[in-house]
Protein backbone atom coordinates (compact mmCIF):
# COMPACT_ATOMS: atom_id res chain seq x y z
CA UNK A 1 0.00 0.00 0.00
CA UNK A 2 1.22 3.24 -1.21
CA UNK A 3 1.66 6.20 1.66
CA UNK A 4 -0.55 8.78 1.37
CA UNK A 5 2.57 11.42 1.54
CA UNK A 6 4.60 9.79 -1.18
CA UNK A 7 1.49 9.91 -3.40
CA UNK A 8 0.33 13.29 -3.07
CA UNK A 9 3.74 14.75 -4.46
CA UNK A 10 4.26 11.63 -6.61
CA UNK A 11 4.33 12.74 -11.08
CA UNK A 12 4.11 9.68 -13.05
CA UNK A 13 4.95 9.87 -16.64
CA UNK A 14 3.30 7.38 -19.00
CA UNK A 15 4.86 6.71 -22.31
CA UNK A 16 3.25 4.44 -25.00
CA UNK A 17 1.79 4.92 -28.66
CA UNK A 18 -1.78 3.20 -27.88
CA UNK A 19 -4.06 5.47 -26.17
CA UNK A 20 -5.96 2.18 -24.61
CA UNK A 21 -2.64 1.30 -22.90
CA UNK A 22 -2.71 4.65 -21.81
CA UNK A 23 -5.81 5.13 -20.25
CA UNK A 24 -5.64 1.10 -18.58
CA UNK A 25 -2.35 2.39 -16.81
CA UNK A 26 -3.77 5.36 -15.80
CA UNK A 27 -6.87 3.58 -14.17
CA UNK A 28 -4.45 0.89 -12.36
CA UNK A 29 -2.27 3.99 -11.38
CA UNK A 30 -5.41 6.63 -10.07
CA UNK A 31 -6.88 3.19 -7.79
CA UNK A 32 -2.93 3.02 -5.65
CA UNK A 33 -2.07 7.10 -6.07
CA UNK A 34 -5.41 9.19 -6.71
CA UNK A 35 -3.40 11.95 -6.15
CA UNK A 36 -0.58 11.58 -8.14
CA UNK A 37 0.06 13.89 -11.22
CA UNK A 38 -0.23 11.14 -14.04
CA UNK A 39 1.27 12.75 -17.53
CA UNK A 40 0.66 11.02 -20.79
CA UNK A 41 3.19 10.98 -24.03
CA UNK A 42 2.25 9.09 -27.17
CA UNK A 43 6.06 9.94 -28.55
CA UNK A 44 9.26 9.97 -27.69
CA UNK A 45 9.44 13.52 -28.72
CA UNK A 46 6.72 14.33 -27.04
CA UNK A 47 7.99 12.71 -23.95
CA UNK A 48 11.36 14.59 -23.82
CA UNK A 49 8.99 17.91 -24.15
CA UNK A 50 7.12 16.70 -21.05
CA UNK A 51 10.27 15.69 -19.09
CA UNK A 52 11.97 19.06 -19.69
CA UNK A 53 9.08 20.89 -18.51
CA UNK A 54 7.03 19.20 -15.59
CA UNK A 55 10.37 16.70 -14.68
CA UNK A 56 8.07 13.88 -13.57
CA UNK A 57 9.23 11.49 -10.65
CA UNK A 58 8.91 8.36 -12.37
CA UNK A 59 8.54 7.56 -16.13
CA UNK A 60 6.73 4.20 -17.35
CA UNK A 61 8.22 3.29 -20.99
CA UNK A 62 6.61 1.42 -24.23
CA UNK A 63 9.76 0.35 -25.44
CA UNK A 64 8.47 0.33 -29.19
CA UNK A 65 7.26 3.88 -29.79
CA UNK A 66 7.44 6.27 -32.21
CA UNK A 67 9.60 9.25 -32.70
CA UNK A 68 7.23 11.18 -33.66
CA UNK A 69 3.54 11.54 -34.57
CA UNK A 70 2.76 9.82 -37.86
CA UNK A 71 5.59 7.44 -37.83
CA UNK A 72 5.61 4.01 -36.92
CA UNK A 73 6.48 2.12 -33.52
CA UNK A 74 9.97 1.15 -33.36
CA UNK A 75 11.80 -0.79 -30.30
CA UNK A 76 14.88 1.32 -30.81
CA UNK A 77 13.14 4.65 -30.33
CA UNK A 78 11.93 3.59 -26.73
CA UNK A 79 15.48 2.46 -25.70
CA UNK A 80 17.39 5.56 -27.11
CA UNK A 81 14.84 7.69 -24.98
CA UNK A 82 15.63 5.93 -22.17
CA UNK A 83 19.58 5.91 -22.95
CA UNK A 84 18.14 10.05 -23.33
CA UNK A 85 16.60 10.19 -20.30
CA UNK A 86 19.57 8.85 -17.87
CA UNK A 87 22.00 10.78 -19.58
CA UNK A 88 20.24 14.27 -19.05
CA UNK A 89 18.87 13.28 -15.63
């Protein structure tokens, strides 16, 4: 069981290309930390925007996403945001 002080600060960054997956994670997520600040990204540009600005607490990663809108789901593109992510944070 979460605490209740841990999950009213808690930002939760969700990362995947499927807006299903999305919204399934979120509803897991909202029953454990219904006050936790949960911030979707559909791409992995898209998710570097978000980190930049709101530098969430946790990030949960599709590994195959795309790079951007329009393009299709790679594997690659989730691990070299990742490789991204730890470098610049």
């Amino acid at each position: 069981m979460p605490h209740s002080t841990v999950a009213s600060t808690l930002s939760i960054l969700i990362i995947d290309d499927h807006p299903m997956v999305i919204d399934a994670t979120v509803s897991l997520l909202r029953s454990s930390y219904p006050t936790a600040d949960l911030i979707p990204a559909q791409t992995a540009a898209d998710a570097l925007i978000k980190v930049e600005s709101l530098k969430p607490d946790v990030a949960i990663v599709d590994l195959s996403i795309p790079e951007t809108v329009g393009q299709p789901s790679r594997v690659d593109t989730g691990i070299q945001l990742l490789k991204q992510l730890m470098e610049r944070y």
